[in-house]
Protein backbone atom coordinates (compact mmCIF):
# COMPACT_ATOMS: atom_id res chain seq x y z
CA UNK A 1 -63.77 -216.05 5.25
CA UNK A 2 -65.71 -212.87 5.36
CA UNK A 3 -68.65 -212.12 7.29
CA UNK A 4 -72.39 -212.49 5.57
CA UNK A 5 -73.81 -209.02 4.38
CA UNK A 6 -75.71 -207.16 7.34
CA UNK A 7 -76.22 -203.56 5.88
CA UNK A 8 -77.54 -201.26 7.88
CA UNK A 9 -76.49 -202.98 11.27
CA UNK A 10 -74.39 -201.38 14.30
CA UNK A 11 -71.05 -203.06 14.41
CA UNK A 12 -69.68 -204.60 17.93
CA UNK A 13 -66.39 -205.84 18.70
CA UNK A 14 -64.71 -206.93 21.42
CA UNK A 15 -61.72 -209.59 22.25
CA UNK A 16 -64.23 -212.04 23.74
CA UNK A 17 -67.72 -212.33 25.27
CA UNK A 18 -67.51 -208.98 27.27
CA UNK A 19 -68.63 -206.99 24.84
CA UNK A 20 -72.14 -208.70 24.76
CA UNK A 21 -72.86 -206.75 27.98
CA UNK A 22 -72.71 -203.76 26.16
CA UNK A 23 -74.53 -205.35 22.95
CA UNK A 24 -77.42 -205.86 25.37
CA UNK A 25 -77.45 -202.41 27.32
CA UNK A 26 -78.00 -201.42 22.99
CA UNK A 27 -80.37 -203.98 21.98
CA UNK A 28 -82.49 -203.14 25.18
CA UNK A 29 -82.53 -199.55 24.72
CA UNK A 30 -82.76 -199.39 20.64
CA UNK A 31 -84.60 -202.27 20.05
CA UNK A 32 -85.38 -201.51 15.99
CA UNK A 33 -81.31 -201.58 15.58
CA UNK A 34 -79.98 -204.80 14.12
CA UNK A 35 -76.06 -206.29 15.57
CA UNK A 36 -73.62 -207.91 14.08
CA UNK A 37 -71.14 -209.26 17.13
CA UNK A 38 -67.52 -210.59 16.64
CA UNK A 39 -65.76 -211.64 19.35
CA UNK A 40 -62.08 -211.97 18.41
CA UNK A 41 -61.57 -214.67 21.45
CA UNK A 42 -58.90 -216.72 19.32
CA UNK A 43 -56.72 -213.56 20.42
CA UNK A 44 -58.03 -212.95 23.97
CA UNK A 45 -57.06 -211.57 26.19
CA UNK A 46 -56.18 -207.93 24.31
CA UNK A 47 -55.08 -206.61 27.72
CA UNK A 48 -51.61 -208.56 27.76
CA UNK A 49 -50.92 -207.89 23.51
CA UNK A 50 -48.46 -205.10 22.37
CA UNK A 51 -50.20 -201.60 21.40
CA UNK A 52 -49.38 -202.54 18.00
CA UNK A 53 -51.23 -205.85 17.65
CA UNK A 54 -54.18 -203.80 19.57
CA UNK A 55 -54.36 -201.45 17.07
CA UNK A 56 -53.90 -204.25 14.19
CA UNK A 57 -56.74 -206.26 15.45
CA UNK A 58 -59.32 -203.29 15.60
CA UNK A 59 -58.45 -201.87 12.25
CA UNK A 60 -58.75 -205.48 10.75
CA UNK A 61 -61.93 -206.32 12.26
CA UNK A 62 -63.39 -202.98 11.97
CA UNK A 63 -62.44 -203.42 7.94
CA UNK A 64 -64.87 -206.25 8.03
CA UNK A 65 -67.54 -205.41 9.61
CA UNK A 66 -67.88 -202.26 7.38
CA UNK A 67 -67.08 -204.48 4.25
CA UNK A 68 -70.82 -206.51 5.73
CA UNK A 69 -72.30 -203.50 5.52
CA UNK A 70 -72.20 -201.78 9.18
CA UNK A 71 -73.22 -198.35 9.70
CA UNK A 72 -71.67 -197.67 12.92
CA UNK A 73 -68.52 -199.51 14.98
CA UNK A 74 -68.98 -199.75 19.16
CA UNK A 75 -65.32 -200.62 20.32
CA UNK A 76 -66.87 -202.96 23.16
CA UNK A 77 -63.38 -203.51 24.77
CA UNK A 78 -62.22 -200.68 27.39
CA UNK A 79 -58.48 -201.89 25.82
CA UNK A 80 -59.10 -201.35 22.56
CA UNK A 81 -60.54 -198.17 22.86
CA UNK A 82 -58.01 -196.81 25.17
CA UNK A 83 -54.78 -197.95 22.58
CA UNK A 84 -56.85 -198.07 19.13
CA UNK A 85 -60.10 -195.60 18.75
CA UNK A 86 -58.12 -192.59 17.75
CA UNK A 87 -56.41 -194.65 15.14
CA UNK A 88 -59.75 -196.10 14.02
CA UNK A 89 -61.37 -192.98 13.68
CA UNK A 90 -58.56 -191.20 11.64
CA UNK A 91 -58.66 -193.99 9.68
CA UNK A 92 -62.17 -194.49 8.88
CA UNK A 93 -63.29 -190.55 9.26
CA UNK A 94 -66.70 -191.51 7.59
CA UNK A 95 -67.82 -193.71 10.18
CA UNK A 96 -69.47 -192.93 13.93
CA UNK A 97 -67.18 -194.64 16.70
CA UNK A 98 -68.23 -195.34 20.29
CA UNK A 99 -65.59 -196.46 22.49
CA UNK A 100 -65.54 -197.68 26.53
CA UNK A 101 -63.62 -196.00 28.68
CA UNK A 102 -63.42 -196.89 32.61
CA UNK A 103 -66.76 -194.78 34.01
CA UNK A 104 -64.74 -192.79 36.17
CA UNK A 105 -66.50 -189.93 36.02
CA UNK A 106 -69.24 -191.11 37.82
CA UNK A 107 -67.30 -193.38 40.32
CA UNK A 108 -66.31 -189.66 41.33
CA UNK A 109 -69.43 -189.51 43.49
CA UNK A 110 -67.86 -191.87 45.71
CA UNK A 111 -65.06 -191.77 48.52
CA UNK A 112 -62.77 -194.68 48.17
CA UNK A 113 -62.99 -196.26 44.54
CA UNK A 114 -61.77 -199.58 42.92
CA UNK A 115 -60.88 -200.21 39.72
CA UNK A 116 -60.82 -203.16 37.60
CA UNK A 117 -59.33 -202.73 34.58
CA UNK A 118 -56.55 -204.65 31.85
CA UNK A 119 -53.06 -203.51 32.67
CA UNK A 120 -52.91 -201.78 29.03
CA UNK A 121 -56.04 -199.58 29.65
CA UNK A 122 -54.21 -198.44 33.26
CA UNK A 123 -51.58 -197.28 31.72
CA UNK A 124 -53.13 -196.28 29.03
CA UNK A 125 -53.27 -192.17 28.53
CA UNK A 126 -56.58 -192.47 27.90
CA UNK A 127 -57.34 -193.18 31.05
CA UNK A 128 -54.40 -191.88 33.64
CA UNK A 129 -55.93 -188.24 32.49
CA UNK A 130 -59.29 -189.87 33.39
CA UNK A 131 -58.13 -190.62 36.99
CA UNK A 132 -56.51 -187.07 36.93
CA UNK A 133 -59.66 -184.62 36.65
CA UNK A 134 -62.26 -186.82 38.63
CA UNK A 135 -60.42 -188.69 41.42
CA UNK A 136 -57.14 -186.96 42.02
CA UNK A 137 -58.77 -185.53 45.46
CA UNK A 138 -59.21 -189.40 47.05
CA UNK A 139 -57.75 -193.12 47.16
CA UNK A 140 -58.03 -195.11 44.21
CA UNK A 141 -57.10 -199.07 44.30
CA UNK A 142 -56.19 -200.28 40.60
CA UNK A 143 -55.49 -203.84 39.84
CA UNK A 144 -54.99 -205.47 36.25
CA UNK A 145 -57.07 -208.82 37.04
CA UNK A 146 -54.37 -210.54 35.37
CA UNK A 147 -55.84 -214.07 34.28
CA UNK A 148 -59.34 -212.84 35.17
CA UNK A 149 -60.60 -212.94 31.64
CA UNK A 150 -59.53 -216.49 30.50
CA UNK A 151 -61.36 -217.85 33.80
CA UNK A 152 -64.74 -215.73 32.63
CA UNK A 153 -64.43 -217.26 29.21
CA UNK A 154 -64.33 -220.47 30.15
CA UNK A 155 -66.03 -220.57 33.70
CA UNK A 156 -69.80 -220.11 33.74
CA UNK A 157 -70.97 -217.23 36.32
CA UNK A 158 -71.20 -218.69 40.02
CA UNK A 159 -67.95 -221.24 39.30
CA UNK A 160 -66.26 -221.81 42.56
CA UNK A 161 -62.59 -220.56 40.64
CA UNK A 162 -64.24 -217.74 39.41
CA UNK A 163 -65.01 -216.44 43.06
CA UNK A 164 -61.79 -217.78 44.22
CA UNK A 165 -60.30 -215.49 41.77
CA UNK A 166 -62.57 -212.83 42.50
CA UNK A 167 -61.51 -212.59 45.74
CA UNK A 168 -57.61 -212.49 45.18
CA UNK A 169 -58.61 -209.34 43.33
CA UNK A 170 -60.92 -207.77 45.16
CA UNK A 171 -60.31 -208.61 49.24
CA UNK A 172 -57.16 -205.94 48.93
CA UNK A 173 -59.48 -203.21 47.84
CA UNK A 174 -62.17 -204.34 50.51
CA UNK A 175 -59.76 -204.48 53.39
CA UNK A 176 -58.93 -200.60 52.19
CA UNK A 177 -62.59 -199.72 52.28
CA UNK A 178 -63.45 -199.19 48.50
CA UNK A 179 -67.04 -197.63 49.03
CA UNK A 180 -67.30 -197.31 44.98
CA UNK A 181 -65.69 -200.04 42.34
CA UNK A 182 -65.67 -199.21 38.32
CA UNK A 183 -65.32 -202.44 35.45
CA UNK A 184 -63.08 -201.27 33.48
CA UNK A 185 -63.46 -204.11 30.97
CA UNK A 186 -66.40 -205.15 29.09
CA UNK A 187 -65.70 -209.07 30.15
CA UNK A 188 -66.72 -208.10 33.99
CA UNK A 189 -70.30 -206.93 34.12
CA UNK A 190 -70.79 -210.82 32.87
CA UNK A 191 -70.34 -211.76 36.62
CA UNK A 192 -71.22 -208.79 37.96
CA UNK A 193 -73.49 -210.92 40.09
CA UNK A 194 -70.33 -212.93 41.23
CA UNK A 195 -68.31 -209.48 42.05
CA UNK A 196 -71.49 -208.23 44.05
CA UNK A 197 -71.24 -211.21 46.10
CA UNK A 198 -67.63 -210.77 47.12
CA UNK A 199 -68.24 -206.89 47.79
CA UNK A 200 -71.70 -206.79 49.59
CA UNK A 201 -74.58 -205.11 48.94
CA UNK A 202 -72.41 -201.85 50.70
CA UNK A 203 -70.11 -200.90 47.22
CA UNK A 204 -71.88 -199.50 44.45
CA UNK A 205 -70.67 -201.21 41.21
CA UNK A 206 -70.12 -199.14 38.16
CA UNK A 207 -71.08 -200.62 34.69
CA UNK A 208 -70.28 -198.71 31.42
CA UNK A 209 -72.63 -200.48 29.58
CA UNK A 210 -75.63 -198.55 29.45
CA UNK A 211 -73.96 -194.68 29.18
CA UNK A 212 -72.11 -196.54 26.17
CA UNK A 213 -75.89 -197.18 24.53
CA UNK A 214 -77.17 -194.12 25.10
CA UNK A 215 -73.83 -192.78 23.41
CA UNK A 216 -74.87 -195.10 20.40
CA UNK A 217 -78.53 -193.46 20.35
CA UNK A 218 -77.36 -190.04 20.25
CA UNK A 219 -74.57 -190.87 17.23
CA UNK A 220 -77.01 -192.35 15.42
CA UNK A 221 -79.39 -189.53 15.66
CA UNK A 222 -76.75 -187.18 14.85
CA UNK A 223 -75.84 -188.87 11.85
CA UNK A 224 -79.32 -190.00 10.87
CA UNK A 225 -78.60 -193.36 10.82
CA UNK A 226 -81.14 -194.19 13.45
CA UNK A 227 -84.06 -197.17 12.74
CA UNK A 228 -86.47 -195.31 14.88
CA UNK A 229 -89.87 -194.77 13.27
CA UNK A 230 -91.76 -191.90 13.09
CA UNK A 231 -94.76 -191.80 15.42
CA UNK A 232 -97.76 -193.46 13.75
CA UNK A 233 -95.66 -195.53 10.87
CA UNK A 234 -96.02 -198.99 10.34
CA UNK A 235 -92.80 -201.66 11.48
CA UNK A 236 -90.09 -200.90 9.57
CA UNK A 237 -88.87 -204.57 9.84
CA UNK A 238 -87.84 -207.10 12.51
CA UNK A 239 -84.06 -206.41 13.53
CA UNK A 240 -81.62 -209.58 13.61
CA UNK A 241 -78.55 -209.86 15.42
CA UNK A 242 -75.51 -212.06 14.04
CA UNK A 243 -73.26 -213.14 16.23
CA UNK A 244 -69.20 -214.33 15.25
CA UNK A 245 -66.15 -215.74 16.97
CA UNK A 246 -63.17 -216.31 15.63
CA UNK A 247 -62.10 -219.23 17.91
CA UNK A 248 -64.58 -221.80 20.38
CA UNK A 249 -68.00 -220.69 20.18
CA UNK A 250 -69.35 -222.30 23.84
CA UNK A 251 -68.26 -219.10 25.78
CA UNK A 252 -70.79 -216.60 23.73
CA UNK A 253 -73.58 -219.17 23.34
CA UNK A 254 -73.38 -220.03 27.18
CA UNK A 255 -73.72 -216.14 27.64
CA UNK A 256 -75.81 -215.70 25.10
CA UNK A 257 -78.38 -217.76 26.83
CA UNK A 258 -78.51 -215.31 29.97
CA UNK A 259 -78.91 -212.03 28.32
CA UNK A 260 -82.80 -211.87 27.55
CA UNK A 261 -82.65 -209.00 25.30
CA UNK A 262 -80.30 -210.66 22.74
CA UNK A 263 -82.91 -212.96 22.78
CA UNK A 264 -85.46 -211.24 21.51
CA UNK A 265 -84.91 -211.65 17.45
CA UNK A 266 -83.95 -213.95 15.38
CA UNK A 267 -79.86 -214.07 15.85
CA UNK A 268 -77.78 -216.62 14.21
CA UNK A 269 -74.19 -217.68 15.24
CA UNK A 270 -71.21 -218.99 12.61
CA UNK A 271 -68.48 -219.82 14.87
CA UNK A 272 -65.73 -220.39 12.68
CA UNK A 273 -65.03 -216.93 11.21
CA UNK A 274 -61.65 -216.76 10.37
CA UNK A 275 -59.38 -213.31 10.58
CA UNK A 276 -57.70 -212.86 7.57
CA UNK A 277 -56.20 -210.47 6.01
């Protein structure tokens, strides 16, 4: 099955509901721009596939969401962009890219800094030179929140095995005195209320989400792409936001339901979109 026609639309992808944090942080700040969401959670989580399969995934569902008419692709999963964006741009050459990356650059204002990020973006290259040029100088806590992503897929924010998990992860880096802590993965600013809890009011929590939208404003200037209307012209028509999964669709319309601005247009859901080749 392919997706409906959206032409014109910005393209988001990620391997679950994670990505919708940065869907909102666009939608909020571009609010002319239609979406059109997949969330390739019949794959989840990326962080523990091969490179290869990485790579496969992005190219495939990048191939549809340009097929439906999208004008740009946002790589909503720090995994996939840290093992697939350089492919996807080499292959697709025509097309603007935005990508997440851990924000490490501005955890660098901090002393002792956490991150939370998939195994394959730690290792990634992407990121080790990351860690290099802004936080060589200082300690640095990693860890790979293995099984952290199926619990925030099925768990709704505030579950009692969410914080359980939560603090497995995150009492290590507390006990070292993290002052700073980065989400390296689109799936944790979903219960970033839930980390904020565990950490106290005293750690300043990094979210990638809204330098990624600003990143999408100034690509789509750059390209003139953008829906923006000049000063004194009439609407140029109501954006609408489609959203796809390729596997259960509770997860994204449970999350759906919390983020306001995704709210804000008409958006319609088909949750049985199915990856083919």
């Amino acid at each position: 099955m392919s997706l409906f026609a959206h032409p014109g639309s910005i393209g988001v992808f990620d391997s679950g509901i994670g990505g919708l944090s940065v869907a909102n942080a666009v939608s909020g700040l571009l609010p002319r721009e239609s979406l059109l969401y997949v969330a390739d959670n019949a794959r989840a989580p990326y962080g523990a596939r091969s490179r290869e399969e990485i790579v496969a995934f992005s190219e495939q569902i990048t191939r549809h969401l340009l097929a439906a008419g999208a004008k740009m692709i946002v790589v909503a999963c720090n995994t996939a962009t840290s093992l697939a964006i350089d492919h996807l741009r080499e292959t697709f050459p025509e097309v603007p890219f935005v990508g997440l990356e851990p924000a490490v650059k501005p955890a660098a204002s901090g002393r002792r800094i956490g991150v939370l990020a998939t195994r394959a973006t730690l290792t990634s290259p992407r990121y080790l030179a990351l860690r290099e040029r802004y936080l060589a100088d200082r300690p640095v806590w990693e860890n790979p929140c293995i099984g952290l992503v199926p619990i925030i897929e099925a768990e709704a924010p505030g579950s009692p095995v969410l914080s359980k998990k939560l603090r497995q992860i995150l009492d290590p880096m507390l006990a070292g005195g993290i002052d700073t802590l980065v989400l390296g993965c689109t799936h944790y600013p979903m219960v970033r209320e839930d980390i904020q809890a565990v950490c106290g009011p005293e750690v300043d929590i990094i979210d990638p989400a809204p330098a990624a939208a600003r990143q999408v404003a100034r690509l789509l200037e750059r390209h003139d792409l953008s829906n923006a209307a000049p000063e004194g012209a009439e609407n140029i028509g109501a954006p609408h936001y489609d959203f796809y999964t390729t596997g259960t669709a509770m997860p994204l319309l449970r999350s759906l339901s919390a983020l306001p601005a995704l709210q804000a247009h008409r958006r319609l859901l088909r949750p049985f979109f199915s990856l083919e080749a």
